[in-house]
C-alpha atoms as a PDB file:
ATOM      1  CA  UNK A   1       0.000   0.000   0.000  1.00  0.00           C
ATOM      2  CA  UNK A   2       1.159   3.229  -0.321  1.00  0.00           C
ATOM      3  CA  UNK A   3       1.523   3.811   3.616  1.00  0.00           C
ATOM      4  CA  UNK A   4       3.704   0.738   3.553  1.00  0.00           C
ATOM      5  CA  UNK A   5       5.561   2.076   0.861  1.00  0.00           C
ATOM      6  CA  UNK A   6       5.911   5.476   2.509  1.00  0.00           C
ATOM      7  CA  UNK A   7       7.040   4.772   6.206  1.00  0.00           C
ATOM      8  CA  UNK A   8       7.705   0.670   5.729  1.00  0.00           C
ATOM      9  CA  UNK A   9       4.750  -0.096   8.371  1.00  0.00           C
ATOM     10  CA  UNK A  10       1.701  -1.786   7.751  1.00  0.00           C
ATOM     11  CA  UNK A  11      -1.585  -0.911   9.055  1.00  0.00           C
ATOM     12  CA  UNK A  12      -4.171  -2.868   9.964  1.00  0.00           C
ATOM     13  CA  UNK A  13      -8.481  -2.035   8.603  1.00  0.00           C
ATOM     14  CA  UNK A  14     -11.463  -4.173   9.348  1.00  0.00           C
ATOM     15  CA  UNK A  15     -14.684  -3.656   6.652  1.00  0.00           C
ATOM     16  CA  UNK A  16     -17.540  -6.084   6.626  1.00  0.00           C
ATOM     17  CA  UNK A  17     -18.011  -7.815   3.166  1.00  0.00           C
ATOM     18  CA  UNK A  18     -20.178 -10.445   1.823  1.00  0.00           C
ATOM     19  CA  UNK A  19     -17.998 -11.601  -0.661  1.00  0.00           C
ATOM     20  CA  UNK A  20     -14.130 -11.468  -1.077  1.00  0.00           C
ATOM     21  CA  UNK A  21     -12.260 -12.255  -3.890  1.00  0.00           C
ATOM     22  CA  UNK A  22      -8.453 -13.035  -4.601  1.00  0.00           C
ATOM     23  CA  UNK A  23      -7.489 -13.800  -8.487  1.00  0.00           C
ATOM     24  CA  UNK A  24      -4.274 -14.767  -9.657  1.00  0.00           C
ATOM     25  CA  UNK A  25      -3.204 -16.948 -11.983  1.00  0.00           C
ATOM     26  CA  UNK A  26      -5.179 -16.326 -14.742  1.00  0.00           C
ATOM     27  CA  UNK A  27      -4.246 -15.784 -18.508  1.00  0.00           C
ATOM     28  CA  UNK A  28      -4.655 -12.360 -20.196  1.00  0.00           C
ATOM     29  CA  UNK A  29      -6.082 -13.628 -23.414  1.00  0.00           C
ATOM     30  CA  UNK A  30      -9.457 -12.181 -24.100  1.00  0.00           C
ATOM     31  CA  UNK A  31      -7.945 -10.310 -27.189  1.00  0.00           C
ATOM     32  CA  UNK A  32      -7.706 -13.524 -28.912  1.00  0.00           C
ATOM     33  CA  UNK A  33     -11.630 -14.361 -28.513  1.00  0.00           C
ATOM     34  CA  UNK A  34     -12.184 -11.182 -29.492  1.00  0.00           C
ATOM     35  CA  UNK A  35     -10.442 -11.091 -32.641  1.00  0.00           C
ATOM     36  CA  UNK A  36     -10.739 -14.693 -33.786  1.00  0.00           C
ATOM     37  CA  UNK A  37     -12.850 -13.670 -37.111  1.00  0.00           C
ATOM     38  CA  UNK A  38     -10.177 -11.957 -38.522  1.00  0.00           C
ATOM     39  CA  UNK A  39      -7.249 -13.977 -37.890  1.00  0.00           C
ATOM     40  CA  UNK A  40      -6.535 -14.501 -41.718  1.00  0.00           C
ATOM     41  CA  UNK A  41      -5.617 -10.830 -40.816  1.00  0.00           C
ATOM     42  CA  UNK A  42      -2.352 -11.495 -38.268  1.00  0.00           C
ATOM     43  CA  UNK A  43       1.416 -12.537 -39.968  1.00  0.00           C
ATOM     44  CA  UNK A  44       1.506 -15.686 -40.919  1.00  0.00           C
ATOM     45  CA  UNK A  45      -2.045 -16.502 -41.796  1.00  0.00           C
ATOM     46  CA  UNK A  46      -3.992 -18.325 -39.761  1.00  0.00           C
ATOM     47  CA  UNK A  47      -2.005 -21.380 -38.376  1.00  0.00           C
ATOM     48  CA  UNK A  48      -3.094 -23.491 -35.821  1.00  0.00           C
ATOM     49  CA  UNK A  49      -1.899 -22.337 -32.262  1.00  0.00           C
ATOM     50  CA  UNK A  50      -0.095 -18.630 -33.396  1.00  0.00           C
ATOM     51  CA  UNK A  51      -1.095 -16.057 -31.487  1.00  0.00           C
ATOM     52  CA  UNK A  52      -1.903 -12.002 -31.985  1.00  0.00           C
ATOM     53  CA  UNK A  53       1.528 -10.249 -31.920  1.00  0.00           C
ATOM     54  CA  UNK A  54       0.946  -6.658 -29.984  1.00  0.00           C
ATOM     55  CA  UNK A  55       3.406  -3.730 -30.254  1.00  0.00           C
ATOM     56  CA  UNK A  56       4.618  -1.461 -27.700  1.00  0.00           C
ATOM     57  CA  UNK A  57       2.099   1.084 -28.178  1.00  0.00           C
ATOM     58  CA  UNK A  58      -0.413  -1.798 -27.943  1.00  0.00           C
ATOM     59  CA  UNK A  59      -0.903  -1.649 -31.323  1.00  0.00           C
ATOM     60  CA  UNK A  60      -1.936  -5.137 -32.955  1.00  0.00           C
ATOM     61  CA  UNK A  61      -0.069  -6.199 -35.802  1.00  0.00           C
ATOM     62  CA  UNK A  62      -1.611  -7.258 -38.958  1.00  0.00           C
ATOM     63  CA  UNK A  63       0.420  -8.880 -42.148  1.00  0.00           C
ATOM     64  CA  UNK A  64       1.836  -6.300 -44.484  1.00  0.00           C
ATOM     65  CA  UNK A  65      -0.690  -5.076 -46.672  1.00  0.00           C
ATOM     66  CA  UNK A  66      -4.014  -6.764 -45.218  1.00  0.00           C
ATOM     67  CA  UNK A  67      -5.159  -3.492 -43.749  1.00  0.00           C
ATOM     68  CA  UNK A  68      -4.760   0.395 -44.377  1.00  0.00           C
ATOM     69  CA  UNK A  69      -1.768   2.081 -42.477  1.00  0.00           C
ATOM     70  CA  UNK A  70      -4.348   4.551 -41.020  1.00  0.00           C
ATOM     71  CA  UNK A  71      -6.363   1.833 -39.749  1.00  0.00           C
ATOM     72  CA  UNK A  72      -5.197  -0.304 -36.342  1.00  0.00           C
ATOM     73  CA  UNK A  73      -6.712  -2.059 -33.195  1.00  0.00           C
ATOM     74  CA  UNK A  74      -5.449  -1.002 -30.022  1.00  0.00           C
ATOM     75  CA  UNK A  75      -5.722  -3.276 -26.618  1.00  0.00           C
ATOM     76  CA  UNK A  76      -6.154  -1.549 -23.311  1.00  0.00           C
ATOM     77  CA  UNK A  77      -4.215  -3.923 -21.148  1.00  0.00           C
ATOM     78  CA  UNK A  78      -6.020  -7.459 -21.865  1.00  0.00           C
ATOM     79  CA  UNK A  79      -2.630  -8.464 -23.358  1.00  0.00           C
ATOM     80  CA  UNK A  80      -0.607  -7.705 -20.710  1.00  0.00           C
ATOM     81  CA  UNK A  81       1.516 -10.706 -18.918  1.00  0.00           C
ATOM     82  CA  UNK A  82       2.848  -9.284 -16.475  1.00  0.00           C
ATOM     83  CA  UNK A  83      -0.601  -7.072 -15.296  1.00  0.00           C
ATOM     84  CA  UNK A  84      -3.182  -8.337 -12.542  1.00  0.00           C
END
């Protein structure tokens, strides 16, 4: 938390909750769902088990050609490994 990251302590807070929920462990994927129709679209064609290739400005990459250079599909975050 940030007041363990400002003075190294840890405080302690009760809340009542129905319901509490800790996820880890799961795959960030859902772009690949999501763009399954147009996977003749992505470099290399459409072979079996090749996934979406994302850029650094989350930009996905399509083969060469296959779609106008002023045209793109950017993911907010659903790609990311290393986020959750």
């Amino acid at each position: 938390s940030g007041q363990h990251r400002k003075h190294g302590t840890v405080g302690e807070e009760s809340m009542d909750a129905d319901l509490v929920l800790v996820a880890a462990g799961y795959t960030r994927d859902t772009h690949e769902a999501i763009l399954h129709g147009a996977r003749g679209l992505m470099p290399g064609g459409d072979a079996e088990g090749k996934r979406w290739t994302v850029g650094r400005d989350y930009k996905v990459q399509f083969e060469e050609g296959k779609v106008s250079s002023d045209a793109g599909i950017w993911l907010q975050g659903c790609n990311e490994s290393t986020h959750g």
